[in-house]
Protein backbone atom coordinates (compact mmCIF):
# COMPACT_ATOMS: atom_id res chain seq x y z
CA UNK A 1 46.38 171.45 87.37
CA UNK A 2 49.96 172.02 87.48
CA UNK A 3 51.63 171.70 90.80
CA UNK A 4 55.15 173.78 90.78
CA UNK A 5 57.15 172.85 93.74
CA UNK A 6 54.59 169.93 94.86
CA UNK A 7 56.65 167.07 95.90
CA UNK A 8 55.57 164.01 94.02
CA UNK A 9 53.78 162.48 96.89
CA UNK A 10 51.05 165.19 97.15
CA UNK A 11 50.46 164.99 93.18
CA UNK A 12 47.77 163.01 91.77
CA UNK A 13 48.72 159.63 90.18
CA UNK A 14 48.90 158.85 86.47
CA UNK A 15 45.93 156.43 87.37
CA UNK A 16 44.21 158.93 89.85
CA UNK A 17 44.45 161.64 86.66
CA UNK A 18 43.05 158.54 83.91
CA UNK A 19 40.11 157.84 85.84
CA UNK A 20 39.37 161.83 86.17
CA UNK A 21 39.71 162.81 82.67
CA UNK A 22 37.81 159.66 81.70
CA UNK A 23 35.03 160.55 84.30
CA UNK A 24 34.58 164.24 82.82
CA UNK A 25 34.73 162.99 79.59
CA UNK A 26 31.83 160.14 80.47
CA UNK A 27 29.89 163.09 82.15
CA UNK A 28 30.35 165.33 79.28
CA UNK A 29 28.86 162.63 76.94
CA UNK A 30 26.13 161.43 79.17
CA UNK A 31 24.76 164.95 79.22
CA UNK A 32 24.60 164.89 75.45
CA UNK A 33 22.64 161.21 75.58
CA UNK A 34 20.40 162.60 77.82
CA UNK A 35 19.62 165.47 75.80
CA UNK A 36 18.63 163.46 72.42
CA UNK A 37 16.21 161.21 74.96
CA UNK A 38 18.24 158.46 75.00
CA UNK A 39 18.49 155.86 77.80
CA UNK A 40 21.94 154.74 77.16
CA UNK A 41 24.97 153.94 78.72
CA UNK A 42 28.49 155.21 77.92
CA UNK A 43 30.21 152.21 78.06
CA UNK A 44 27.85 150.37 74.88
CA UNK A 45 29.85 153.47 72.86
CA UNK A 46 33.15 150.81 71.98
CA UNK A 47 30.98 148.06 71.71
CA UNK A 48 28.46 149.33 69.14
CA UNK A 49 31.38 151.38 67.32
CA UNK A 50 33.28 147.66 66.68
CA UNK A 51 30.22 145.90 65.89
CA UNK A 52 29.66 148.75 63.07
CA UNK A 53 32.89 148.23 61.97
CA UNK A 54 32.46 144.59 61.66
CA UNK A 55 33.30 143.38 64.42
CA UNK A 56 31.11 140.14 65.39
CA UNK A 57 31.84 137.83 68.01
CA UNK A 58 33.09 139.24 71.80
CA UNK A 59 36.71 137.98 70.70
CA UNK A 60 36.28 140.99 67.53
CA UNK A 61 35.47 143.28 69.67
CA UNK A 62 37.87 142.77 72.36
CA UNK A 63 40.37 143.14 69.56
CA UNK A 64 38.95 146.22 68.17
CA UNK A 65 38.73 147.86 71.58
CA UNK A 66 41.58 146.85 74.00
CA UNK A 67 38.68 146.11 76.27
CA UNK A 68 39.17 142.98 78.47
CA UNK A 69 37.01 140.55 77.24
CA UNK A 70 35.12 140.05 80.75
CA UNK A 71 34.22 144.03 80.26
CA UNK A 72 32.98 143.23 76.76
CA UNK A 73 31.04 140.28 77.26
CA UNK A 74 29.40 142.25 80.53
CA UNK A 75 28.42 145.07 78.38
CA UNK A 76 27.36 142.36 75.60
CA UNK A 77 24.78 141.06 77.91
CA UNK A 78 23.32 145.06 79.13
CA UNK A 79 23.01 145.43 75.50
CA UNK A 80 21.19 142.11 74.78
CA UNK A 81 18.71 142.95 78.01
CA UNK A 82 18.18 146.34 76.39
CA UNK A 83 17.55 144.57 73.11
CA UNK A 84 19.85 146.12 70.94
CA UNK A 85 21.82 142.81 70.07
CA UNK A 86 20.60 139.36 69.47
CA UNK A 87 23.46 136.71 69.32
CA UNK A 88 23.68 134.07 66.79
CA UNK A 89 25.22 130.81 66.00
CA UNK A 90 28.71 131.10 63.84
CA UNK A 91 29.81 128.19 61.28
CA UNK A 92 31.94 126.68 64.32
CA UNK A 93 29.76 126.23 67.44
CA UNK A 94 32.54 127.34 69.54
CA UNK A 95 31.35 131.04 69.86
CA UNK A 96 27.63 132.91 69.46
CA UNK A 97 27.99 135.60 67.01
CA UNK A 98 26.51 138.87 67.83
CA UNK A 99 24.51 141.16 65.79
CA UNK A 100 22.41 144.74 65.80
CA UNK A 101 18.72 144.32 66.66
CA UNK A 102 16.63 146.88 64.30
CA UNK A 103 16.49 148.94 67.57
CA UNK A 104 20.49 148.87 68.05
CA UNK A 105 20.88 149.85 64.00
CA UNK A 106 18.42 152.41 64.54
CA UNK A 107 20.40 153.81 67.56
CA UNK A 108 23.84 153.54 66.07
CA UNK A 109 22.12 155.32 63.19
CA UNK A 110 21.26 158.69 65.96
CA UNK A 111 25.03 158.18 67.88
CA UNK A 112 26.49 157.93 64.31
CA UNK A 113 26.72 161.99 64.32
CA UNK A 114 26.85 162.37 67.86
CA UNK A 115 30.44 160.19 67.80
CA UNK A 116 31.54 162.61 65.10
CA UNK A 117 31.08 165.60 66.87
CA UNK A 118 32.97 163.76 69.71
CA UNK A 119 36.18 163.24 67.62
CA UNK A 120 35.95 166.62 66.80
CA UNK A 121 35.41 168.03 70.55
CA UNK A 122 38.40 165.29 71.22
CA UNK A 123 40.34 167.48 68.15
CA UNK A 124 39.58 171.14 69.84
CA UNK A 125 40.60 169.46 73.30
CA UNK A 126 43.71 168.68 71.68
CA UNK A 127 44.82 171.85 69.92
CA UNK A 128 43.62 173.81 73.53
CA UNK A 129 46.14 171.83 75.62
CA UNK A 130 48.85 171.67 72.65
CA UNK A 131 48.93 168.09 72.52
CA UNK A 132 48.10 165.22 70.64
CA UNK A 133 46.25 163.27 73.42
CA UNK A 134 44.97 160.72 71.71
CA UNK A 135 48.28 159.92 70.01
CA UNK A 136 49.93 159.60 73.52
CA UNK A 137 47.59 157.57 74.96
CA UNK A 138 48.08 155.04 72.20
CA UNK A 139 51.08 155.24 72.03
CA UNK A 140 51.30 154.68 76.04
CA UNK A 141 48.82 152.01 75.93
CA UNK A 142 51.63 150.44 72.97
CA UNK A 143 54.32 150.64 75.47
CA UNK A 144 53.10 149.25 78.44
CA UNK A 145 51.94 146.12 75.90
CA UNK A 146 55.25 146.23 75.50
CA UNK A 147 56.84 146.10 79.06
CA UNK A 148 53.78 146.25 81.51
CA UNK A 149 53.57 148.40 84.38
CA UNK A 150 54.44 146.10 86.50
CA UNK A 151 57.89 145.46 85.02
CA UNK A 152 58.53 149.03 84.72
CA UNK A 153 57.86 148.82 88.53
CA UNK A 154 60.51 146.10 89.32
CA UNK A 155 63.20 147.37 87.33
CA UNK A 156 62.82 151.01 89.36
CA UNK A 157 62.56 149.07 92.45
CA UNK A 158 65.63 146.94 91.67
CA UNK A 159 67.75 149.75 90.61
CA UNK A 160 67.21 151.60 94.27
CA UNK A 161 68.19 148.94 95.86
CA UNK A 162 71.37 148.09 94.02
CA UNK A 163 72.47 151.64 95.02
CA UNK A 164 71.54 153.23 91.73
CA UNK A 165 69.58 156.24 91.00
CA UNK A 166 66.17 156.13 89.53
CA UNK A 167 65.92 157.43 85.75
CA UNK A 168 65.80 161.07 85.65
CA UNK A 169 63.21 160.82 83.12
């Protein structure tokens, strides 16, 4: 999907290419789901991964994730009508806690090797293309925390039109 000699404007976005890669992936991975007879959605995957971890109140998993908490605590609530969570009260009252159902335990228990196999296809993906994707999307994700997007935007923007030349880079 290179494009030698494409002028910028005909080349698909960073965001355009994200939203690709994260749909084959997605596809990929729902076509294994449906093969072990499961009826389950991609997007539980971070949320049942944190909660495994430890993870147990939406403001754990948000952390554990990078997820915006308004995606978590949708998901959350799917899971809960599919009954693989049940939430709880925590020591404070300020926040439900949020806990594996038998049935979610038992399903994190058949994804358990299923997520292994997917670090590993992630690991083969990697060595194929000859880079370390994962790696530079964190370390992306780490520098826009840094200076958002939208900064990185306005200085460009402010440069033109002072005369100056955008970075090369």
């Amino acid at each position: 999907m290179y494009y030698p000699g494409v002028k910028s404007k005909e080349k698909p976005g960073l965001g355009e290419l994200l939203r690709y890669v994260g749909e084959l992936v997605e596809q990929g991975a729902e076509e294994h789901y449906r093969a072990m007879n499961l009826n389950y959605r991609a997007r539980y995957t971070p949320v049942l991964r944190a909660l495994g971890a430890g993870a147990d109140t939406v403001t754990d998993i948000t952390a554990r994730t990078h997820l915006t908490q308004g995606a978590i605590s949708q998901t959350v609530a799917l899971l809960e009508a599919d009954g693989l969570i049940q939430r709880n009260a925590v020591d404070d009252g300020r926040k439900s806690g949020i806990q594996l159902t038998k049935e979610g335990r038992t399903l994190v228990g058949k994804l358990t090797g299923h997520w292994d196999a997917t670090f590993k296809a992630i690991a083969r993906l990697e060595d194929e293309i000859g880079h370390p994707l994962l790696h530079a999307l964190e370390a992306t994700a780490t520098a826009l925390e840094r200076e958002g997007f939208s900064a990185r935007l306005t200085a460009v923007k402010t440069r033109k039109r002072k005369g100056g030349k955008a970075d090369a880079k």
